[in-house]
PDB file of N, CA and C in Angstrom:
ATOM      1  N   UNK A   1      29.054  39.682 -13.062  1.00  0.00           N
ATOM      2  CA  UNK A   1      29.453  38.333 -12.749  1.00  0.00           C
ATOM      3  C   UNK A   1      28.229  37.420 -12.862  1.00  0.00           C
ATOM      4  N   UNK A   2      28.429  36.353 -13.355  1.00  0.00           N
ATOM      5  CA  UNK A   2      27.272  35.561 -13.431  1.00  0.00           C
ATOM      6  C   UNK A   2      27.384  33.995 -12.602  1.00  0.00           C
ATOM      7  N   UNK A   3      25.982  33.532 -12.467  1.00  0.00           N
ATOM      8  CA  UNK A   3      26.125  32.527 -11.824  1.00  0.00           C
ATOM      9  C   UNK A   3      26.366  31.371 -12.342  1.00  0.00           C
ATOM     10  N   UNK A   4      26.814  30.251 -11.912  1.00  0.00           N
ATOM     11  CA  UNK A   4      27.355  28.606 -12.052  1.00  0.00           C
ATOM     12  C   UNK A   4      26.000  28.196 -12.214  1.00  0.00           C
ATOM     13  N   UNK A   5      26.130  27.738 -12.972  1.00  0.00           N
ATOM     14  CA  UNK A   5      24.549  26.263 -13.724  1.00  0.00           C
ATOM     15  C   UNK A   5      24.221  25.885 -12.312  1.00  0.00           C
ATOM     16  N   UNK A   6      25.074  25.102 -11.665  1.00  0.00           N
ATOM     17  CA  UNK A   6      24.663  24.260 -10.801  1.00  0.00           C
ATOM     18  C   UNK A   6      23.999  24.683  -9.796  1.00  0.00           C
ATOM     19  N   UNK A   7      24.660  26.326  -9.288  1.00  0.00           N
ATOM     20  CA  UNK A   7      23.500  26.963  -8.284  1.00  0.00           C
ATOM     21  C   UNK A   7      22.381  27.763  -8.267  1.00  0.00           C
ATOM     22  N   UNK A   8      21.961  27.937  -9.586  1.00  0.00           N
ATOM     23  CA  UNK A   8      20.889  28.279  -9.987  1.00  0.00           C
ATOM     24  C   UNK A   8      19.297  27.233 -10.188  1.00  0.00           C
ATOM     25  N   UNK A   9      18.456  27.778  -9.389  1.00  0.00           N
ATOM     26  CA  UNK A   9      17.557  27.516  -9.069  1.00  0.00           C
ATOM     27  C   UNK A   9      16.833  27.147 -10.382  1.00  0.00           C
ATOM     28  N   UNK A  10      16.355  25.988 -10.479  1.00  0.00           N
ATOM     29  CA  UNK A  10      15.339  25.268 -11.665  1.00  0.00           C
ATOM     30  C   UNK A  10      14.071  25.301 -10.737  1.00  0.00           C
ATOM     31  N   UNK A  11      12.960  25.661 -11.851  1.00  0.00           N
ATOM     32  CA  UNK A  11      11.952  26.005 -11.657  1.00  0.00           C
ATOM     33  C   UNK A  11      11.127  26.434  -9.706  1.00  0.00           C
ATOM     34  N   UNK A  12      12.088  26.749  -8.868  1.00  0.00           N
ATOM     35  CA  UNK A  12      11.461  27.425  -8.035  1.00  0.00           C
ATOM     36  C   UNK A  12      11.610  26.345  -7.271  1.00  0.00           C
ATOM     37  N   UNK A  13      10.110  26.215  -6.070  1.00  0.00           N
ATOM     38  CA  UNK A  13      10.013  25.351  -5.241  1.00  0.00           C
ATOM     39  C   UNK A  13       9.532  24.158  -5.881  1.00  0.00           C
ATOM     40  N   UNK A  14       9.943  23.461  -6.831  1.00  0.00           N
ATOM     41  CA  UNK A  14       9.293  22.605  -7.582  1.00  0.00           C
ATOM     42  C   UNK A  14       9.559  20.967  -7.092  1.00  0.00           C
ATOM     43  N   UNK A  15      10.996  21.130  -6.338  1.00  0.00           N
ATOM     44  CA  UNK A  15      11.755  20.117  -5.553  1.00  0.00           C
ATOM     45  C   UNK A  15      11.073  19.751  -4.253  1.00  0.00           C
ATOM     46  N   UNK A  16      11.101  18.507  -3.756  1.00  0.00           N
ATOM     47  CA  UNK A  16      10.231  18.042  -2.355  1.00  0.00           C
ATOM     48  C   UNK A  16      11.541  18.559  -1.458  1.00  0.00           C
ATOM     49  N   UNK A  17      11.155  19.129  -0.116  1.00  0.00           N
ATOM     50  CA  UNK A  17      11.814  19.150   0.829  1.00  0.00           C
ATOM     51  C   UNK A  17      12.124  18.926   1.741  1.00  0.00           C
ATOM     52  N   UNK A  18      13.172  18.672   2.597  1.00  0.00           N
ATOM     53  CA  UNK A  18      12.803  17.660   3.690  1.00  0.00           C
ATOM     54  C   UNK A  18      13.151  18.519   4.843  1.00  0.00           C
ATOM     55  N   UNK A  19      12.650  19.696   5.048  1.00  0.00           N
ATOM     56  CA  UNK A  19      12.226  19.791   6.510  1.00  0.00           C
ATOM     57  C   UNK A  19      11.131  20.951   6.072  1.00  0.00           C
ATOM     58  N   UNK A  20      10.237  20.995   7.201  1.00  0.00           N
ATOM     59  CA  UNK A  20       8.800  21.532   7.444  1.00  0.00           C
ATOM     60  C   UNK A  20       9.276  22.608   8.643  1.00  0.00           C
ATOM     61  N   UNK A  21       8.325  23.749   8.415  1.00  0.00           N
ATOM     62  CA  UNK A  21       8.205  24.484   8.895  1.00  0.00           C
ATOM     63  C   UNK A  21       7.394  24.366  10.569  1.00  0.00           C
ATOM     64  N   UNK A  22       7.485  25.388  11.028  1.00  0.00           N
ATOM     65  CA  UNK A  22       6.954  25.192  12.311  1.00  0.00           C
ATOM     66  C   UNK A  22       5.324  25.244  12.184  1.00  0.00           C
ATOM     67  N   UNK A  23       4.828  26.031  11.151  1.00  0.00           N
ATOM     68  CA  UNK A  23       3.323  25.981  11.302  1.00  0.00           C
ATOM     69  C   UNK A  23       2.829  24.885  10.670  1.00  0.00           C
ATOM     70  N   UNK A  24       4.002  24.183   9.030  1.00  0.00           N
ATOM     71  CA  UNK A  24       3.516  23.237   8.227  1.00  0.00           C
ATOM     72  C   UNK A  24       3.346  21.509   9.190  1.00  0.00           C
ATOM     73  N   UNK A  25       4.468  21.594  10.141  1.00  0.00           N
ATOM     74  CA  UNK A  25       4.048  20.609  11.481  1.00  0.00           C
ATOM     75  C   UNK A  25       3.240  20.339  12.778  1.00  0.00           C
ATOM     76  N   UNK A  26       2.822  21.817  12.057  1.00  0.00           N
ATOM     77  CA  UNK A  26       1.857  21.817  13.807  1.00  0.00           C
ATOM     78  C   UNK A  26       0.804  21.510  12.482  1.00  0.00           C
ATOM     79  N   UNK A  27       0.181  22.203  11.734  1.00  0.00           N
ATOM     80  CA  UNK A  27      -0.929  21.479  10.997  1.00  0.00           C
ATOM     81  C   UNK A  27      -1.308  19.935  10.769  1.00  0.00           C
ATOM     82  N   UNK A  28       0.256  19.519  10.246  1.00  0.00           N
ATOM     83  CA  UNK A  28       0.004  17.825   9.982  1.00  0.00           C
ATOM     84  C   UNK A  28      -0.240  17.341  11.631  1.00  0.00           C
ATOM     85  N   UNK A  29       0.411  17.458  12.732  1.00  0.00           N
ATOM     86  CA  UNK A  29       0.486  16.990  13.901  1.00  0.00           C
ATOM     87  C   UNK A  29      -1.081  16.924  14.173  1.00  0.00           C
ATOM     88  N   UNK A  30      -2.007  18.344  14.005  1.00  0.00           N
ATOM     89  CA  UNK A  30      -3.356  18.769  14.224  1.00  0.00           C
ATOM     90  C   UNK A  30      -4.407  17.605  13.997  1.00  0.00           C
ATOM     91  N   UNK A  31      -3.796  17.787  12.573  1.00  0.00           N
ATOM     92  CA  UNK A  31      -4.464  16.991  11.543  1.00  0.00           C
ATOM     93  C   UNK A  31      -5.072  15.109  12.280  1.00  0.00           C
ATOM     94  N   UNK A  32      -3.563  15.123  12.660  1.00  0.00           N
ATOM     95  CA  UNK A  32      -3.362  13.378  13.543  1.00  0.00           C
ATOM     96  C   UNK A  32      -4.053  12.915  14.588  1.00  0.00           C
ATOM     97  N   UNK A  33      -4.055  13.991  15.291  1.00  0.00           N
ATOM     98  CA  UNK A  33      -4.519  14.348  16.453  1.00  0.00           C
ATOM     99  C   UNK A  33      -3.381  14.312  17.918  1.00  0.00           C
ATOM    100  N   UNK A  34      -1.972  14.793  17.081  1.00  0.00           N
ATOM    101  CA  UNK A  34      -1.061  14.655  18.211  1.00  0.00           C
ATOM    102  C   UNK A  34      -0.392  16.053  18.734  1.00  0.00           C
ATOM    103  N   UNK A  35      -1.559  16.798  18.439  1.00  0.00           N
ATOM    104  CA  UNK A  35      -1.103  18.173  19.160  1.00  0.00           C
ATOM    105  C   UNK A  35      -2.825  18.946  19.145  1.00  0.00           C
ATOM    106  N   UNK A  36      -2.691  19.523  20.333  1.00  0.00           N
ATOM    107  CA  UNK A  36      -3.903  20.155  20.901  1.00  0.00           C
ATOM    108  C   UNK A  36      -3.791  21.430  20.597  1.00  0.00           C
ATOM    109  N   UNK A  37      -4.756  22.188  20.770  1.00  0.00           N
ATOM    110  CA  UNK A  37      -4.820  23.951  21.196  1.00  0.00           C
ATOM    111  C   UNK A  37      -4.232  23.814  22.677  1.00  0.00           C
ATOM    112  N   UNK A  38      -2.960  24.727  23.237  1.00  0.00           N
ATOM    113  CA  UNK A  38      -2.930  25.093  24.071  1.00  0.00           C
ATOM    114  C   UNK A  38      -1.587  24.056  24.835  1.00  0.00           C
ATOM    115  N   UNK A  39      -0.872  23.127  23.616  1.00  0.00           N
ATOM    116  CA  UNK A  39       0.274  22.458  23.730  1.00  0.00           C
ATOM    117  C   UNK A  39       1.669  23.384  23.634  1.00  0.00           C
ATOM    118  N   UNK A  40       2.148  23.395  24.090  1.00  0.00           N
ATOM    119  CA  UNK A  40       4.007  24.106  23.714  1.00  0.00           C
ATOM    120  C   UNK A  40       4.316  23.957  22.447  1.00  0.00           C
ATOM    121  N   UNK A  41       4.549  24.981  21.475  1.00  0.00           N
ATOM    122  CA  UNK A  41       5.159  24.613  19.981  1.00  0.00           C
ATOM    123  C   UNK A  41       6.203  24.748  20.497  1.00  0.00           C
ATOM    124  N   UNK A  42       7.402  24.184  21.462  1.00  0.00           N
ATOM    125  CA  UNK A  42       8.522  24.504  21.449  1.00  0.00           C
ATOM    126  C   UNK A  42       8.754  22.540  21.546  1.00  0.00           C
ATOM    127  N   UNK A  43       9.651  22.396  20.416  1.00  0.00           N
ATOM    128  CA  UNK A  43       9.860  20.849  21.100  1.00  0.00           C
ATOM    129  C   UNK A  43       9.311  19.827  20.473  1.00  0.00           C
ATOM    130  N   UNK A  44       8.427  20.416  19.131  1.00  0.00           N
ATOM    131  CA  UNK A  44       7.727  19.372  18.849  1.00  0.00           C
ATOM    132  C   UNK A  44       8.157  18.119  17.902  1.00  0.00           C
ATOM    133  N   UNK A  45       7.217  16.701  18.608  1.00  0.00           N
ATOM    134  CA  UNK A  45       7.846  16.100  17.657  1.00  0.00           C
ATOM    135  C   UNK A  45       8.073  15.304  16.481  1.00  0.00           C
ATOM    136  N   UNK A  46       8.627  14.552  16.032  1.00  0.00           N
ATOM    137  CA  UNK A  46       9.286  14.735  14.949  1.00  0.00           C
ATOM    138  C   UNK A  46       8.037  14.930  13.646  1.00  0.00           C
ATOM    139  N   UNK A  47       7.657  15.029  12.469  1.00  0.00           N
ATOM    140  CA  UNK A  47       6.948  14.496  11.295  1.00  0.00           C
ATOM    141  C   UNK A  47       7.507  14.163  10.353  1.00  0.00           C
ATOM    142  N   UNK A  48       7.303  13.046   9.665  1.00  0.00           N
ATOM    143  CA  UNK A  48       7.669  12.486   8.446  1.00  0.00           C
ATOM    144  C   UNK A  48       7.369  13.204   7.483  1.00  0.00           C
ATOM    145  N   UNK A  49       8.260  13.638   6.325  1.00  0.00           N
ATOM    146  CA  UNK A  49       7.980  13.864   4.774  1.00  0.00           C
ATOM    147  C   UNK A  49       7.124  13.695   4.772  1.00  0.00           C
ATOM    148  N   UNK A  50       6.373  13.213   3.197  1.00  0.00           N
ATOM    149  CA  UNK A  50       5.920  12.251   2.373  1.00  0.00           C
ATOM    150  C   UNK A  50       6.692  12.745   1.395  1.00  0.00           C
ATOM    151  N   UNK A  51       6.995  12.315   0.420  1.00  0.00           N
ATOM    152  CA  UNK A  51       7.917  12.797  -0.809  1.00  0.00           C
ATOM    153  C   UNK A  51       6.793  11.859  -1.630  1.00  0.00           C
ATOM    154  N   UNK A  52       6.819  12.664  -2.453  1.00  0.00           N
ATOM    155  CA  UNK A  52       5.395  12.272  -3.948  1.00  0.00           C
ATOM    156  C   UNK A  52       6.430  12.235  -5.145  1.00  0.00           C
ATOM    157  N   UNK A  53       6.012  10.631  -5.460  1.00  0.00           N
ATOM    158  CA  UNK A  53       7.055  10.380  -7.017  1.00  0.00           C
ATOM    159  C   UNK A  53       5.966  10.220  -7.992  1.00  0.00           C
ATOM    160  N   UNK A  54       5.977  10.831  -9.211  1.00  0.00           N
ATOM    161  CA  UNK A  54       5.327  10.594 -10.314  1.00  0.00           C
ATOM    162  C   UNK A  54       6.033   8.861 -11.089  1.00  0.00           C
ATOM    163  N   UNK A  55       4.605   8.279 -11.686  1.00  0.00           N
ATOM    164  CA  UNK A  55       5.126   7.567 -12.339  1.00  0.00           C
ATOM    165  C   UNK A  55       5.115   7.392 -13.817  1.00  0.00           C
ATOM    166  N   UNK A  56       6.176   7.100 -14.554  1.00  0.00           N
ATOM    167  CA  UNK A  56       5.817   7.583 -16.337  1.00  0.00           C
ATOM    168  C   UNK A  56       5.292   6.212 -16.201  1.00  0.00           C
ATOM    169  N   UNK A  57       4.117   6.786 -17.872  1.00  0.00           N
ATOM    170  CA  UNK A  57       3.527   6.434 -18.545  1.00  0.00           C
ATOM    171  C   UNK A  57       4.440   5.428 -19.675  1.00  0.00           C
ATOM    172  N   UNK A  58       3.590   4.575 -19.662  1.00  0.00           N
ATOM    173  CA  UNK A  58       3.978   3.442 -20.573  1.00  0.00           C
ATOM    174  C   UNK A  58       3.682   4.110 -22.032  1.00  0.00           C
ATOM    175  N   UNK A  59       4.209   4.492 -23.101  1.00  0.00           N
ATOM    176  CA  UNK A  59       3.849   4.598 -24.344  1.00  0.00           C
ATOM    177  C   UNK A  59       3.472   3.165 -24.887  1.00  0.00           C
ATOM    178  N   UNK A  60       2.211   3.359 -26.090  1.00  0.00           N
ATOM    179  CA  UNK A  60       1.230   2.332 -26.136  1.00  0.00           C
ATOM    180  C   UNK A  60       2.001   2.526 -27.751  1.00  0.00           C
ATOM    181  N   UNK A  61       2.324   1.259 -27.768  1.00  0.00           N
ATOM    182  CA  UNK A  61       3.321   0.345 -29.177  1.00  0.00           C
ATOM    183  C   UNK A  61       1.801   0.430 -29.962  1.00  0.00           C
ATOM    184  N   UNK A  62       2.573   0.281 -31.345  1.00  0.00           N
ATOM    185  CA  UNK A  62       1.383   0.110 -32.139  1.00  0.00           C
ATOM    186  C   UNK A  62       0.840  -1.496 -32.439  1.00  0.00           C
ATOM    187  N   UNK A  63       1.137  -1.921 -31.636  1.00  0.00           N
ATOM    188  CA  UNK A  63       0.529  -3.600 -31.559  1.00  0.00           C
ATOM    189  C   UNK A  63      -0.559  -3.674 -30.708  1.00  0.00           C
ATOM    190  N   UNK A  64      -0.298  -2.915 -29.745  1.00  0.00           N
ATOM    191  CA  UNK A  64      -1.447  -2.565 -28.559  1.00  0.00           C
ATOM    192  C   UNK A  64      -2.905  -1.821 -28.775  1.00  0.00           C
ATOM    193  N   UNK A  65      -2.564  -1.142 -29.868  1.00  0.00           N
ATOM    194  CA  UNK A  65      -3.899  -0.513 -30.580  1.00  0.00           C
ATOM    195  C   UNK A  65      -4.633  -1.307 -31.341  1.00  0.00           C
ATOM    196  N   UNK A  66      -4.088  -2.222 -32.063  1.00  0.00           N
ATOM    197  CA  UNK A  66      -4.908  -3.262 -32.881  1.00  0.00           C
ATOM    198  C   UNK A  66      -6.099  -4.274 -32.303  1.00  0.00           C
TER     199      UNK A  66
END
């Protein structure tokens, strides 16, 4: 049996995701300075994404080279 296009995975983790792990939030939190050594990881709260958009490149017309 094979799988449907649609639920097959394109290139891996290549997609931004929107929720973080428990260690990937205690790092950014660290990072901020809104979590200590010796705080409760139970509860913590919230962190924002960042979602990273590439932006295309303008192709350079041949008027622009002259």
């Amino acid at each position: 049996m094979t799988i449907d296009k649609s639920l097959k995975v394109k290139r891996g983790m290549a997609t931004n995701r929107s929720v973080m792990t428990r260690v990937e939030r205690l790092k950014v939190l660290v990072e901020s300075g809104r979590w200590e050594e010796g705080d409760s990881p139970l509860g913590l709260p919230k962190v924002r994404v960042r979602k990273l958009t590439m932006k295309k490149k303008k192709k350079k017309s041949k008027d622009d080279e002259d």
